[in-house]
Protein backbone atom coordinates (compact mmCIF):
# COMPACT_ATOMS: atom_id res chain seq x y z
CA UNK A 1 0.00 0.00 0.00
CA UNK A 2 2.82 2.20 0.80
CA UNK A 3 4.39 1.73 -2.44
CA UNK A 4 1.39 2.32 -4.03
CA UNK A 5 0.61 5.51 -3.00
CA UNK A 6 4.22 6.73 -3.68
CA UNK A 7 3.65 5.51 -7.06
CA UNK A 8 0.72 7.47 -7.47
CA UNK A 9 2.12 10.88 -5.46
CA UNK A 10 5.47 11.16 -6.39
CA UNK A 11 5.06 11.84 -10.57
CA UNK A 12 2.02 13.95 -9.81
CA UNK A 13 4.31 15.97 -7.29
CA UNK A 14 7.30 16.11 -9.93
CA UNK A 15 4.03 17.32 -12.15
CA UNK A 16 2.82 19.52 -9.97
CA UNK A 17 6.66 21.04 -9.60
CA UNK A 18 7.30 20.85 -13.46
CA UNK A 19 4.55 23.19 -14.58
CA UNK A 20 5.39 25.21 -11.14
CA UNK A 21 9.16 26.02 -12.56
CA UNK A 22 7.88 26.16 -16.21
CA UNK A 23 5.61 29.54 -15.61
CA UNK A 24 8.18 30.94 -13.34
CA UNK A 25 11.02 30.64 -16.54
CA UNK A 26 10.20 33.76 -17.99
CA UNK A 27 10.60 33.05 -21.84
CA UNK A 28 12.85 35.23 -23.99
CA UNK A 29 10.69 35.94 -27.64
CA UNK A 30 13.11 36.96 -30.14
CA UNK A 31 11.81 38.93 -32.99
CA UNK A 32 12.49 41.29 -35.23
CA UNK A 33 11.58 44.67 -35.48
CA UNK A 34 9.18 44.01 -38.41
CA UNK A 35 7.44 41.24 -36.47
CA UNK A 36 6.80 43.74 -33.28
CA UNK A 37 5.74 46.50 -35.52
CA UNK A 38 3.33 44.10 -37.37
CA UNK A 39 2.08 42.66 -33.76
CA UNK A 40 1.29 46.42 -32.37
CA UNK A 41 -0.37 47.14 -35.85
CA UNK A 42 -2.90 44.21 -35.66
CA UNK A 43 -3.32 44.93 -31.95
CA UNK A 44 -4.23 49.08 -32.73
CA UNK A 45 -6.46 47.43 -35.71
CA UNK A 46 -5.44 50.78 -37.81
CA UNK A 47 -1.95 51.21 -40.05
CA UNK A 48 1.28 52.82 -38.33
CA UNK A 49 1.73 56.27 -39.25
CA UNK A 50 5.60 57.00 -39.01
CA UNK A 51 5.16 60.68 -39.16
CA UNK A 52 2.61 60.71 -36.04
CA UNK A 53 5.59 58.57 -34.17
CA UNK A 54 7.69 61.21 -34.61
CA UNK A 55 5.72 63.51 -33.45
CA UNK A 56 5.10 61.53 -30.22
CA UNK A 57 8.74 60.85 -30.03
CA UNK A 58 9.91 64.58 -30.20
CA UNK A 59 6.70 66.10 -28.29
CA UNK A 60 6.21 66.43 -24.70
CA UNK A 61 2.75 65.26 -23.48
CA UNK A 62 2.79 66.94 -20.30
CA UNK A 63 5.57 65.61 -18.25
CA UNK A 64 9.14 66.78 -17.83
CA UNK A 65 10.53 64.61 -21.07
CA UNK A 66 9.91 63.61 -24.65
CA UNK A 67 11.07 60.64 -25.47
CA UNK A 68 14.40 62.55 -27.54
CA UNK A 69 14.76 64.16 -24.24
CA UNK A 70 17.47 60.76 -23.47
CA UNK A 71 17.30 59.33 -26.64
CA UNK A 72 17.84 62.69 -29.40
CA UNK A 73 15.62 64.18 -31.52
CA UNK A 74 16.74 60.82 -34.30
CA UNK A 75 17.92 58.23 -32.13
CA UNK A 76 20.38 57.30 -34.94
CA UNK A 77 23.70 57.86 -32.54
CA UNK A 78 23.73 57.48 -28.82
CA UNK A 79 21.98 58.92 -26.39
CA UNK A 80 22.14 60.02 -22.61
CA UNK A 81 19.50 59.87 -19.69
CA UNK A 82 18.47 63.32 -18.57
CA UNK A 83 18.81 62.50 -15.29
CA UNK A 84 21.06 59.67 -14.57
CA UNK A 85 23.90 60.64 -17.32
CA UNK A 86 24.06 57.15 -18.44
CA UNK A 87 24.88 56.49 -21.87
CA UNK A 88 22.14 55.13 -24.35
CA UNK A 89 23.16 53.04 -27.37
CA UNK A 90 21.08 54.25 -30.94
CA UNK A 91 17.10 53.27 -30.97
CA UNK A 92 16.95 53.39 -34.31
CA UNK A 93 17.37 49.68 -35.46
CA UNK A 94 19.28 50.56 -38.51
CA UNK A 95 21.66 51.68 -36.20
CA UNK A 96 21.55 49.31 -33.44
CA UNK A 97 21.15 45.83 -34.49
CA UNK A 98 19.83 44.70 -31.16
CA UNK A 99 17.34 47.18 -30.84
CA UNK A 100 13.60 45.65 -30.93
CA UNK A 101 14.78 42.06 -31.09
CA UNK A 102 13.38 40.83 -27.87
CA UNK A 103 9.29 41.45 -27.36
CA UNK A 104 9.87 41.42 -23.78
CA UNK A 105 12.53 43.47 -23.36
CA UNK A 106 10.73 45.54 -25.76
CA UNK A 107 7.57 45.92 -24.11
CA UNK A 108 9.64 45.91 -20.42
CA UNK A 109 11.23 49.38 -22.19
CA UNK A 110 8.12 50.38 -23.70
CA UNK A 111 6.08 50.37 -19.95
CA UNK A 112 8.79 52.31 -18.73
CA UNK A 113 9.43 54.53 -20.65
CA UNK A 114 6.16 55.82 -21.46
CA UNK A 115 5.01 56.03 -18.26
CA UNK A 116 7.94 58.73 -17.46
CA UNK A 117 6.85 60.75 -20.39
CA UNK A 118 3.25 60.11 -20.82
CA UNK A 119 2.27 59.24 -17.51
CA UNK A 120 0.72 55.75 -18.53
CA UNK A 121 1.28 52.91 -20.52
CA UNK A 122 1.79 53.68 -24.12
CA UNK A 123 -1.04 52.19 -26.63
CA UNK A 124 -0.66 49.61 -29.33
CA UNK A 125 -1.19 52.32 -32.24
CA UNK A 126 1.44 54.79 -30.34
CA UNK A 127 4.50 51.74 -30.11
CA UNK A 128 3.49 50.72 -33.86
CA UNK A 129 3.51 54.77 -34.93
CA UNK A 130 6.86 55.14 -32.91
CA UNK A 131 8.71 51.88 -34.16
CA UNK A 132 7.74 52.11 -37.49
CA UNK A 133 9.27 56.09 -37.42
CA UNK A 134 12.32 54.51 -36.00
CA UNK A 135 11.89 51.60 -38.93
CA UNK A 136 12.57 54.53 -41.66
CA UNK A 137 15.46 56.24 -40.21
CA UNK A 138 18.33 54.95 -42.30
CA UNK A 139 22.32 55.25 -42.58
């Protein structure tokens, strides 16, 4: 009997503590920078407009900072933090190979960032307006 319930306890357990460690693995999503700006088009349900992501990018929306504020009015060399100094490498992908390749990085970026200059998350149709700007800045 004792057997027999260890048969029965001990898989579900390493079950249990499989799926346990599998959600808490956060998973890495590469992409590219096409993929993300296609992803935040669909999700706004309305094309990017690269013009109106510059606009954002350069404008202040009531806070202290723009987003060119750390990362230059065309993120195409490197940038600095207004208030930490610390160097910032391009945002323009064209520029930065590495930039936009990771969705969660991305989005972890994204959710900070706009909340320091917009107060709030930033929407689907602002990241898709914003990366697809950065998409058509070129060497």
């Amino acid at each position: 009997m004792k057997f027999f319930f260890l048969n029965l306890f001990f898989p579900a357990l390493l079950a249990v503590l499989g799926l346990a460690s599998a959600t808490l693995t956060p998973v890495v999503q590469a992409a590219t920078p096409a993929e993300l700006l296609s992803g935040y088009t669909a999700q706004a349900a309305s094309p990017a407009v690269p013009s109106r992501g510059q606009q954002f990018f350069t404008s202040r929306h009531g806070r202290e900072w723009s987003c060119s504020s750390c990362h230059g009015m065309v993120p195409t060399q490197a940038g600095k933090h207004a208030a930490t100094g610390k160097s910032i490498t391009p945002l323009a992908p064209a520029f930065n190979p590495e930039r936009f390749t990771n969705s969660a990085k991305t989005e972890k970026w994204f959710r900070r960032n706009c909340n320091d200059v917009v107060g709030r998350e930033c929407s689907a149709a602002e990241k898709a307006d914003i990366l697809s700007w950065l998409l058509t800045l070129k060497p």
